[in-house]
N, C-alpha and C. Protein backbone atom coordinates (compact mmCIF):
# COMPACT_ATOMS: atom_id res chain seq x y z
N UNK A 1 0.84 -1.19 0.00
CA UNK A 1 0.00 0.00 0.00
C UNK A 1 0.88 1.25 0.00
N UNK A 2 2.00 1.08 0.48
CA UNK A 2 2.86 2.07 0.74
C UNK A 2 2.64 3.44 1.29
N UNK A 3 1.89 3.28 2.58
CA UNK A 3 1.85 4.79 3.25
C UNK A 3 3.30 4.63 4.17
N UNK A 4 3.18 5.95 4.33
CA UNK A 4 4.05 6.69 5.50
C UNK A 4 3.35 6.99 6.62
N UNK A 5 4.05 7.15 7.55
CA UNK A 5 3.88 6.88 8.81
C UNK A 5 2.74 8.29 9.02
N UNK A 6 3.07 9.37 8.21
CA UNK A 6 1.89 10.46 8.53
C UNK A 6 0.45 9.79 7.41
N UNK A 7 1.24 9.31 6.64
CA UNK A 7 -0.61 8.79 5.70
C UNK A 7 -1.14 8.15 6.88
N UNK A 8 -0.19 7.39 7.79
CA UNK A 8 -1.03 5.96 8.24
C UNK A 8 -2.02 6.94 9.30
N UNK A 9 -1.58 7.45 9.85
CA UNK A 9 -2.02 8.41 11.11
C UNK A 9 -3.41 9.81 10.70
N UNK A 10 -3.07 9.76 9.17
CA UNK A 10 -4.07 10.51 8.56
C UNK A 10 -5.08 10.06 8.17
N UNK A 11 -5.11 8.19 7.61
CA UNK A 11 -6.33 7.95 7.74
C UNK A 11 -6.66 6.92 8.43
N UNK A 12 -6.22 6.91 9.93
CA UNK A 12 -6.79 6.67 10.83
C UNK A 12 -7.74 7.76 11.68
N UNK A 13 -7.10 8.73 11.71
CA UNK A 13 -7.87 9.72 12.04
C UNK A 13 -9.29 10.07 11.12
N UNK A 14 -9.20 9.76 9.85
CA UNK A 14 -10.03 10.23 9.31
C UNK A 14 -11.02 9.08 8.69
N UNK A 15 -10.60 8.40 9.03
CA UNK A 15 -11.73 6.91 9.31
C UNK A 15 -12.68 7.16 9.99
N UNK A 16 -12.02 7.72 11.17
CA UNK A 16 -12.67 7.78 12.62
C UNK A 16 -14.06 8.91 12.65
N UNK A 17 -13.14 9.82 11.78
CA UNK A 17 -13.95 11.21 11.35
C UNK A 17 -14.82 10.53 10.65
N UNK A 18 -14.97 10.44 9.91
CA UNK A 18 -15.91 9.57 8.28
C UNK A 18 -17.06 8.74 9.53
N UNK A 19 -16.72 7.92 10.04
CA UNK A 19 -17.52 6.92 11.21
C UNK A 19 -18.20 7.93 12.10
N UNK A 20 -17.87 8.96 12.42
CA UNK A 20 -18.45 9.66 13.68
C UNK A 20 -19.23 10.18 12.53
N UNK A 21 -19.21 10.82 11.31
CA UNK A 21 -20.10 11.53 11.35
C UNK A 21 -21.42 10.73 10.48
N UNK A 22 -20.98 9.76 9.74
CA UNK A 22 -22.02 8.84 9.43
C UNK A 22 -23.02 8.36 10.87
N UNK A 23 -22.71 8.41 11.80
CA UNK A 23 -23.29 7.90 12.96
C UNK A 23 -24.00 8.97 13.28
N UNK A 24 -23.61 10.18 13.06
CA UNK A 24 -24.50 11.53 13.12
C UNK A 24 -25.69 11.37 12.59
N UNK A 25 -25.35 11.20 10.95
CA UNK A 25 -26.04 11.26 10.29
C UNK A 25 -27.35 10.59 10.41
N UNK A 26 -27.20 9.67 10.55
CA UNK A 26 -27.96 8.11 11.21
C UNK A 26 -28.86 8.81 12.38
N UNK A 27 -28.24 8.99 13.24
CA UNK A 27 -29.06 9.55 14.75
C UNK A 27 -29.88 10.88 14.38
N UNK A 28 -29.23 11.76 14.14
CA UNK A 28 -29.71 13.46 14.03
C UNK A 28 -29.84 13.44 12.65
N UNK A 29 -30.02 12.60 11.37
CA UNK A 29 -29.81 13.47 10.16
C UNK A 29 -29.03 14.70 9.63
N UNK A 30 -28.16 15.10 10.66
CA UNK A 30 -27.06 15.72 10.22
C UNK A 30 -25.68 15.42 11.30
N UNK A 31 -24.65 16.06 10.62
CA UNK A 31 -23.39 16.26 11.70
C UNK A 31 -23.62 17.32 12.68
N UNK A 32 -23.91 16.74 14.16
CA UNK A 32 -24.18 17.35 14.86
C UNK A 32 -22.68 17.78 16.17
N UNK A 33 -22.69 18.89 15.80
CA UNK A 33 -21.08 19.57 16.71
C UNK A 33 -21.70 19.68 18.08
N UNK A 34 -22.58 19.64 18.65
CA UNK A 34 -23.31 19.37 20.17
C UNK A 34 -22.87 18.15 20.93
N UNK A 35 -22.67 17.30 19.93
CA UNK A 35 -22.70 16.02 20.84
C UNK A 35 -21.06 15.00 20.29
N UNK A 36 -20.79 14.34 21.18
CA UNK A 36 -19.53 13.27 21.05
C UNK A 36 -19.14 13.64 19.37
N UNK A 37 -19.88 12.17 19.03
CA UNK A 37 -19.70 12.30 17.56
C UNK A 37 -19.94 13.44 16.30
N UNK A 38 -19.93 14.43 16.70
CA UNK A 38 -20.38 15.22 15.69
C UNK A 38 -18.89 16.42 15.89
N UNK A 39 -18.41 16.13 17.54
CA UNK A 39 -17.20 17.00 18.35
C UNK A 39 -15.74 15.80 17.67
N UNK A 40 -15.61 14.63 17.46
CA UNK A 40 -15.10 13.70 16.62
C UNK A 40 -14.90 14.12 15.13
N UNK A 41 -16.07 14.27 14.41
CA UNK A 41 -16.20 14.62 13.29
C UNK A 41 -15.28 15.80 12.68
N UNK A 42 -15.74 17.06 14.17
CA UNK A 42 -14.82 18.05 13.67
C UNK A 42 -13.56 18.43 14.03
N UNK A 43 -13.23 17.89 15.07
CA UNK A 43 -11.29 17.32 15.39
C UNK A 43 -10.60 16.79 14.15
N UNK A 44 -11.33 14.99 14.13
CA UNK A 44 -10.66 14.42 13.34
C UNK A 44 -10.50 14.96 11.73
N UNK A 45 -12.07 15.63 11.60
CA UNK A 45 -11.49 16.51 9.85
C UNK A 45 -10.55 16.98 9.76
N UNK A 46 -10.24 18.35 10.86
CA UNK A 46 -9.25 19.88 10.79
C UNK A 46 -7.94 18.60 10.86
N UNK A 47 -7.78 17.71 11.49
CA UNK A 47 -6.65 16.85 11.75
C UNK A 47 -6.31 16.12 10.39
N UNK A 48 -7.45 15.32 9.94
CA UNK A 48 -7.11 14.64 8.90
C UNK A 48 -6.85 15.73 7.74
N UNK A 49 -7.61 16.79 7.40
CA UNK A 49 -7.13 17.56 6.00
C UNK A 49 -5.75 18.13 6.45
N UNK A 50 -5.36 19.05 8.09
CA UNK A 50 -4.27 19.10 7.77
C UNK A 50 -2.80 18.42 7.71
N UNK A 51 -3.50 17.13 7.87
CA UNK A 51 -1.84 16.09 7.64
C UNK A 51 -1.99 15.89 6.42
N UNK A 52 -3.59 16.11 5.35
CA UNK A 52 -3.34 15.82 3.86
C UNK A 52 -2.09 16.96 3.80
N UNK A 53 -2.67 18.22 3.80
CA UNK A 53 -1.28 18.72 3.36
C UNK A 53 0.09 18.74 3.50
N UNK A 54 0.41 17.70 4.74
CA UNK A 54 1.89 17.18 4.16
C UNK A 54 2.01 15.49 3.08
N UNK A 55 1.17 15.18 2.69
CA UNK A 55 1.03 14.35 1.60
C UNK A 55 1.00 14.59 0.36
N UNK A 56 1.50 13.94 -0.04
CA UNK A 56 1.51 14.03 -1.75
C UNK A 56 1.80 13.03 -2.48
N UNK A 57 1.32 12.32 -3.06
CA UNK A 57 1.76 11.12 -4.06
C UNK A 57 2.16 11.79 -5.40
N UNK A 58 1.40 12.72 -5.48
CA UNK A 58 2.26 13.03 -7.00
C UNK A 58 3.26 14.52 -7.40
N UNK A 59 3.80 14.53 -5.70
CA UNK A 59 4.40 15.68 -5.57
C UNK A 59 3.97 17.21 -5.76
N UNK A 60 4.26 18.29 -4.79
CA UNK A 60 3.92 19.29 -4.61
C UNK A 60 1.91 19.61 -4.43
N UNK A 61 2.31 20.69 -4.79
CA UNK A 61 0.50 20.84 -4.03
C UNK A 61 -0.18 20.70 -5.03
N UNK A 62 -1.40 19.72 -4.99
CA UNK A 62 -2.42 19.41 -5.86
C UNK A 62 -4.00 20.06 -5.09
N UNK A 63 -5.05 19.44 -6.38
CA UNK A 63 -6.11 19.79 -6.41
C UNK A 63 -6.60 19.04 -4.84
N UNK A 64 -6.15 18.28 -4.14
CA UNK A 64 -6.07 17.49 -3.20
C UNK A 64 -6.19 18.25 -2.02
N UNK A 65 -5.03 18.79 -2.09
CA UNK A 65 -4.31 20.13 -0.95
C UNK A 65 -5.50 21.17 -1.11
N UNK A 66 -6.33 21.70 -1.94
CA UNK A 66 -7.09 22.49 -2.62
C UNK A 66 -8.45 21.86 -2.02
N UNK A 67 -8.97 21.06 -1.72
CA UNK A 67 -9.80 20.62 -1.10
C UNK A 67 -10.07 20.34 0.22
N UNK A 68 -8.24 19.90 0.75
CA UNK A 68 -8.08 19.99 2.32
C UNK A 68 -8.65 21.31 2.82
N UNK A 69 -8.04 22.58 2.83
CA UNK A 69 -8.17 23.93 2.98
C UNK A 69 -9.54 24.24 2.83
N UNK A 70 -9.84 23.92 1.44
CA UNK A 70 -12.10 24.49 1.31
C UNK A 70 -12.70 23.51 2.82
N UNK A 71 -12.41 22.32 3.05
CA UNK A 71 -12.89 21.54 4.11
C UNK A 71 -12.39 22.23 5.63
N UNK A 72 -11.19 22.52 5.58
CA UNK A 72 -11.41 23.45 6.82
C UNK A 72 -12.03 25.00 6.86
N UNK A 73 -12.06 25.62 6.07
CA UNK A 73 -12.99 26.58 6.06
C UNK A 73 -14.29 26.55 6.68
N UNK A 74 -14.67 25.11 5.58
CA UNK A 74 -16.22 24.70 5.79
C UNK A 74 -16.61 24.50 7.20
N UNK A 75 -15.80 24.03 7.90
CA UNK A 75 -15.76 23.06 8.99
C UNK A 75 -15.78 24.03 10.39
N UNK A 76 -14.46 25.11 9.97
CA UNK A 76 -14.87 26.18 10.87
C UNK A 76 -15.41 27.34 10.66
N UNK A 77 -16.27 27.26 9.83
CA UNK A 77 -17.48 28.09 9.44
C UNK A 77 -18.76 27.60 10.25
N UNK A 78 -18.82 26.59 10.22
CA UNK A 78 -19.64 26.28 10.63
C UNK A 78 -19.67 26.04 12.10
N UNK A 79 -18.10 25.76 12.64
CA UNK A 79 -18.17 25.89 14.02
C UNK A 79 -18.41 27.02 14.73
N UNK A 80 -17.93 28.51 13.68
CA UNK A 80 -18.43 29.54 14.69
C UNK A 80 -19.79 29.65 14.41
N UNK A 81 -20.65 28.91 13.33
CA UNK A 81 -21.80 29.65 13.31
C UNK A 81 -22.61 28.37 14.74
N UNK A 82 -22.23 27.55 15.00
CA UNK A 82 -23.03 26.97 16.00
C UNK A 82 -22.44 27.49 17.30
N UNK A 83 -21.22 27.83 17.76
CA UNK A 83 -20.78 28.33 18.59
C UNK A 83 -20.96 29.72 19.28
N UNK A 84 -21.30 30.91 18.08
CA UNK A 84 -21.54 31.64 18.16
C UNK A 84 -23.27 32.53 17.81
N UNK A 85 -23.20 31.56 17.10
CA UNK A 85 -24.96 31.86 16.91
C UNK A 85 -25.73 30.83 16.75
N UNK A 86 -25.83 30.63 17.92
CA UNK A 86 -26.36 29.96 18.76
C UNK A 86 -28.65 29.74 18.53
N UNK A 87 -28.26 30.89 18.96
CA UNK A 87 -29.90 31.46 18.58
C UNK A 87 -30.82 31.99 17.42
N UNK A 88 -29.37 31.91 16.09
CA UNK A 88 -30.06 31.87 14.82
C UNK A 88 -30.19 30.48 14.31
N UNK A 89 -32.02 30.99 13.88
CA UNK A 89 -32.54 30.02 13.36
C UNK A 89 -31.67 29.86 12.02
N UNK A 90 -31.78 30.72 11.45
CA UNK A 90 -31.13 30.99 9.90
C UNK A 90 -29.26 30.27 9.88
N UNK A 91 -29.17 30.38 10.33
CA UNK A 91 -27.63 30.01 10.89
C UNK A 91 -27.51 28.59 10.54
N UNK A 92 -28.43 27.69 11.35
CA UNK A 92 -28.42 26.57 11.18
C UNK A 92 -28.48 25.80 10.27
N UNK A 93 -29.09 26.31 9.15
CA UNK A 93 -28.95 26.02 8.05
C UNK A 93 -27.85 26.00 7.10
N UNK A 94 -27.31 27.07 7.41
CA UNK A 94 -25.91 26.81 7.10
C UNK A 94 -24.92 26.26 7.31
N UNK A 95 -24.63 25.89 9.17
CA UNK A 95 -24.01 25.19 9.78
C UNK A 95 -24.66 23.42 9.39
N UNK A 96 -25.40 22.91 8.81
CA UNK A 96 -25.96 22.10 8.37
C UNK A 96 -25.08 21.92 7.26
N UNK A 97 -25.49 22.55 6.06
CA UNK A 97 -25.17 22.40 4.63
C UNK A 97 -23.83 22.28 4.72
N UNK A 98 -22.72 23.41 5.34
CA UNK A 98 -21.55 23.60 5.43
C UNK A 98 -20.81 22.43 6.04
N UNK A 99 -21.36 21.47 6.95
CA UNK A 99 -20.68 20.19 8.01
C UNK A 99 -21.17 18.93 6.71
N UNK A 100 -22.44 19.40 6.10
CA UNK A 100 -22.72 17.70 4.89
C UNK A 100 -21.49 18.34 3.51
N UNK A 101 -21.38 19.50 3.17
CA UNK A 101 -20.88 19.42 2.00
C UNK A 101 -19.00 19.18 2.72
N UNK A 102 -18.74 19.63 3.70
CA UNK A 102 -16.87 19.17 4.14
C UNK A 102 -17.09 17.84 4.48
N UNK A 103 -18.41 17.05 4.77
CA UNK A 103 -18.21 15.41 4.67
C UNK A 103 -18.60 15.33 3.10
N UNK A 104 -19.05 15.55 2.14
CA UNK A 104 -18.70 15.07 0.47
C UNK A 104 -17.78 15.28 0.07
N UNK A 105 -17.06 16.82 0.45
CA UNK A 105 -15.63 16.62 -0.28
C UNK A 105 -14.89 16.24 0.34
N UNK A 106 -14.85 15.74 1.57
CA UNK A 106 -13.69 14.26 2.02
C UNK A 106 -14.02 13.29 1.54
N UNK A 107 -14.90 13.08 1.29
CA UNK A 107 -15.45 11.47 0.33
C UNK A 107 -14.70 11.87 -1.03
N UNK A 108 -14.48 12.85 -1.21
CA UNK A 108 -13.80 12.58 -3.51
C UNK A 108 -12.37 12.20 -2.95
N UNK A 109 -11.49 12.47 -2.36
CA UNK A 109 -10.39 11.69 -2.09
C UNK A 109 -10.55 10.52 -1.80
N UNK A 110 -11.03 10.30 -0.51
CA UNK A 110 -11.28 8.83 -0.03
C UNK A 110 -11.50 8.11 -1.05
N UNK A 111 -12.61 8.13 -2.18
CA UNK A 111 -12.60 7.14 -2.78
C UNK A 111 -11.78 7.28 -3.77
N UNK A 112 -11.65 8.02 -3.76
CA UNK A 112 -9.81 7.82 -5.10
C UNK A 112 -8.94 6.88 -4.78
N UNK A 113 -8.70 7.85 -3.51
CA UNK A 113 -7.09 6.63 -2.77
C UNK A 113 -8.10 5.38 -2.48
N UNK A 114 -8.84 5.14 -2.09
CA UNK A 114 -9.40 3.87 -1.52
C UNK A 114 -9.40 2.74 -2.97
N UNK A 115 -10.09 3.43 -3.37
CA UNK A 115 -10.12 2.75 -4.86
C UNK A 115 -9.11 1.75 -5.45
N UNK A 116 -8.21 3.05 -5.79
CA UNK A 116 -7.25 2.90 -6.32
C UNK A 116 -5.72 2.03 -5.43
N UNK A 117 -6.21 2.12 -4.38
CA UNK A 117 -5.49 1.34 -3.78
C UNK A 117 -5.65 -0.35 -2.50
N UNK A 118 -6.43 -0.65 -2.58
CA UNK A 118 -7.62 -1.76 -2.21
C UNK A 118 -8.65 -2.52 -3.21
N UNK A 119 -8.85 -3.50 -3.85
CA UNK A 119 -7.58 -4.74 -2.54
C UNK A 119 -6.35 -4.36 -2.93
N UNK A 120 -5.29 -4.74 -2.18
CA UNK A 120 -3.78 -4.33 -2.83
C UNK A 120 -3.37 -5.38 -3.37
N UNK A 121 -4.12 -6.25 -3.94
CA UNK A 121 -3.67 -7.45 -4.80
C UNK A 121 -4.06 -6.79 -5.99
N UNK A 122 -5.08 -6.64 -6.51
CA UNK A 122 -5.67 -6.28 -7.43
C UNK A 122 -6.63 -4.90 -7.54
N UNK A 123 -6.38 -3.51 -7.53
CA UNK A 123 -7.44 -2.24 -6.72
C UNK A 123 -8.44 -2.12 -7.37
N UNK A 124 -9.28 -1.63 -6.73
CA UNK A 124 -10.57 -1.79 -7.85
C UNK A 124 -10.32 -0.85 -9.26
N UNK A 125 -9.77 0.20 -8.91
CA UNK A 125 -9.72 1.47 -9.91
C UNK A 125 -7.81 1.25 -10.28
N UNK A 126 -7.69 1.75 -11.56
CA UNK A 126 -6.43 1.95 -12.11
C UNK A 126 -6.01 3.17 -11.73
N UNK A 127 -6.68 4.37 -12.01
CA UNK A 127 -6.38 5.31 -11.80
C UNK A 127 -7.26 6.34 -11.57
N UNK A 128 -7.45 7.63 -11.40
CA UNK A 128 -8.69 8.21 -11.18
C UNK A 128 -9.67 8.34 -11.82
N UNK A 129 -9.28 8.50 -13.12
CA UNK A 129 -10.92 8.20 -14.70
C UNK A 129 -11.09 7.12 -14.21
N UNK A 130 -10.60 6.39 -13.58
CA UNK A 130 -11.77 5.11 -13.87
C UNK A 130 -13.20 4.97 -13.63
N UNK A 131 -14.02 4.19 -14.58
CA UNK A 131 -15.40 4.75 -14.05
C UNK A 131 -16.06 4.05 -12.83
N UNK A 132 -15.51 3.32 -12.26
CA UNK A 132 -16.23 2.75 -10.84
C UNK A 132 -15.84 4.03 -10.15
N UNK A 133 -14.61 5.13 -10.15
CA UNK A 133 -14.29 6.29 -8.80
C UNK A 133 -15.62 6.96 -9.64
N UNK A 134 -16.08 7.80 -10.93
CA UNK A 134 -16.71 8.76 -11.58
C UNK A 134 -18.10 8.19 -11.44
N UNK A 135 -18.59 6.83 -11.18
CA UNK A 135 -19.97 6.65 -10.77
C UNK A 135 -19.60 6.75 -9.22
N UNK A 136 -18.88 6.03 -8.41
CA UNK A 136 -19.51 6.06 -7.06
C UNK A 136 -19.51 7.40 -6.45
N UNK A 137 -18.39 8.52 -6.89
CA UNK A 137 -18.91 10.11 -6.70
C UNK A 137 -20.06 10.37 -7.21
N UNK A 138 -20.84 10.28 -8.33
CA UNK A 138 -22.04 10.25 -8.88
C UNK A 138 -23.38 9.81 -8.03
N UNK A 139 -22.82 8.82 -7.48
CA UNK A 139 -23.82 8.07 -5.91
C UNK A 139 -23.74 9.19 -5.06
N UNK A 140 -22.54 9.36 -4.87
CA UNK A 140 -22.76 9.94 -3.36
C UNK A 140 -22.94 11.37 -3.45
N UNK A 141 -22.89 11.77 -4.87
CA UNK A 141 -22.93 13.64 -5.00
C UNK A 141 -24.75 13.59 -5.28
N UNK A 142 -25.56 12.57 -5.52
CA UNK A 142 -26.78 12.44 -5.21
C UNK A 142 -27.37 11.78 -3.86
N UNK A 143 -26.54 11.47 -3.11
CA UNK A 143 -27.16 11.48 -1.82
C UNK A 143 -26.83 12.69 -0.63
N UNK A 144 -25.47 13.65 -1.32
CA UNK A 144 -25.63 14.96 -0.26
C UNK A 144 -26.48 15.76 -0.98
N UNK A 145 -27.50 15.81 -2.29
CA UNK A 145 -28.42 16.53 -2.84
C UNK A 145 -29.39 16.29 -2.05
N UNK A 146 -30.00 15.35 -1.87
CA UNK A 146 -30.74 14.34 -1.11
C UNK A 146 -30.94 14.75 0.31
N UNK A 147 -29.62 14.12 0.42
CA UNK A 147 -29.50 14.73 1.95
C UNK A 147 -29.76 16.57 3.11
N UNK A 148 -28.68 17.06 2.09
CA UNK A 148 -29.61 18.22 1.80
C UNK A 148 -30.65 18.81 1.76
N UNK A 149 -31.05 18.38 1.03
CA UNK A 149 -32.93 18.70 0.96
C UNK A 149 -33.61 18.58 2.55
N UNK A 150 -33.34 17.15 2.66
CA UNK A 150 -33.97 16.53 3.80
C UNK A 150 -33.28 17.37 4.62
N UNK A 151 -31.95 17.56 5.06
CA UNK A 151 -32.02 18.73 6.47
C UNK A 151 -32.42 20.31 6.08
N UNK A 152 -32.52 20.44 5.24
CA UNK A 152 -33.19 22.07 4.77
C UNK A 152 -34.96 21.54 5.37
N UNK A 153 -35.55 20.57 5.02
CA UNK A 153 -36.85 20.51 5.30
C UNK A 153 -37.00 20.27 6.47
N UNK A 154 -36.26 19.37 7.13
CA UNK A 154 -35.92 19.36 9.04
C UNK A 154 -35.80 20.39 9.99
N UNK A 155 -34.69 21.31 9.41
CA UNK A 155 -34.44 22.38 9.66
C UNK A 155 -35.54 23.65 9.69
N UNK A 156 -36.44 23.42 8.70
CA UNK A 156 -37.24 24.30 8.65
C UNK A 156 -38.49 24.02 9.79
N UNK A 157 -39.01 22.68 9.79
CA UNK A 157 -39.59 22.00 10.80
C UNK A 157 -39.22 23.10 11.89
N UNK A 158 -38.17 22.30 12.17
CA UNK A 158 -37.48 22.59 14.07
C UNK A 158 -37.83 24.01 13.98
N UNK A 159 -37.12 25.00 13.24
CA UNK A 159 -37.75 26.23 13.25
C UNK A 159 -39.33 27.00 13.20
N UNK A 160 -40.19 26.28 12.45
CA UNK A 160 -41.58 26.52 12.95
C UNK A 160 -41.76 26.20 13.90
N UNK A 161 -41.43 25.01 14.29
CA UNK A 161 -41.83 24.42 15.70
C UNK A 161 -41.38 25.30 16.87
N UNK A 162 -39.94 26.09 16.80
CA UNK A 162 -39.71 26.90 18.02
C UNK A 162 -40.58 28.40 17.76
N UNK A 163 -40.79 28.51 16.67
CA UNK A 163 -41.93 29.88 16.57
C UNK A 163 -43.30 29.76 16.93
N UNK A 164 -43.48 28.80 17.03
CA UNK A 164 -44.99 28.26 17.53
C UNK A 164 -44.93 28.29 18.92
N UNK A 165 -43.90 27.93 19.36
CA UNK A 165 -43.87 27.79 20.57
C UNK A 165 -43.21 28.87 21.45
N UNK A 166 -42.93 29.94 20.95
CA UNK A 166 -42.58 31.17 21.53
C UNK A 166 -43.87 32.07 22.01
């Protein structure tokens, strides 16, 4: 497989991340920064994108590195907006969208390297065109559409529901 001792540590961490926040997802329908796993989610990201950027398989900074960086943005964008606004309804929505779209674009790497490198007898993918990586992004860039939707319509819920009840 040939990682280095920072790959190995990068996606362990970011296994872990990927697992916590699927478990979010599952429980709350979104990545929730309130609770264990959702406080997992956003450690192990800022951790895992920034050890991507001392990685490189194909030397110097790629579109890769370029995605680490948009994912921490995302990630602490959204932490000040739950941290700090607290009491916007409107907020949440963003802190929503912003925590599902930095878990899709950690998924377009993952399944590159995963792909392309597993089983290590034989990987599923040759290289990145291949079309098993260009459909299963295709899967999953229609289930954060999806997904999406569904916490925009949740979201909106919870928010009538606290105006009703004010």
């Amino acid at each position: 497989m040939g990682l280095s001792s920072l790959g190995i540590f990068h996606t362990i961490i970011g296994v872990a991340a990927i697992i916590a926040a699927i478990a979010d997802f599952i429980k709350y329908g979104k990545i929730n920064l309130n609770k264990s796993s959702g406080k997992i989610y956003f450690y192990g990201t800022i951790v895992t994108s920034l050890t991507s950027l001392g990685i490189s398989k194909h030397g110097g900074f790629n579109p890769g590195h370029v995605f680490s960086i948009f994912i921490i943005i995302l990630v602490l964008a959204a932490y000040f907006l739950n941290s700090k606004r607290k009491n916007s309804k409107r907020a949440r929505y963003f802190e929503n969208f912003w925590l599902s779209f930095s878990f899709f674009l950690s998924l377009v790497p993952t399944v590159n390297e995963t792909f392309t490198r597993i089983p290590l007898s034989h990987p599923l993918a040759k290289d990145i065109k291949d079309p098993i990586i260009s459909n299963t992004l295709l899967v999953l860039l229609v289930l954060f559409v999806a997904g999406s939707i569904y916490q925009f319509k949740k979201q909106k819920l919870i928010n009538e529901k606290q105006d009703f009840n004010s």
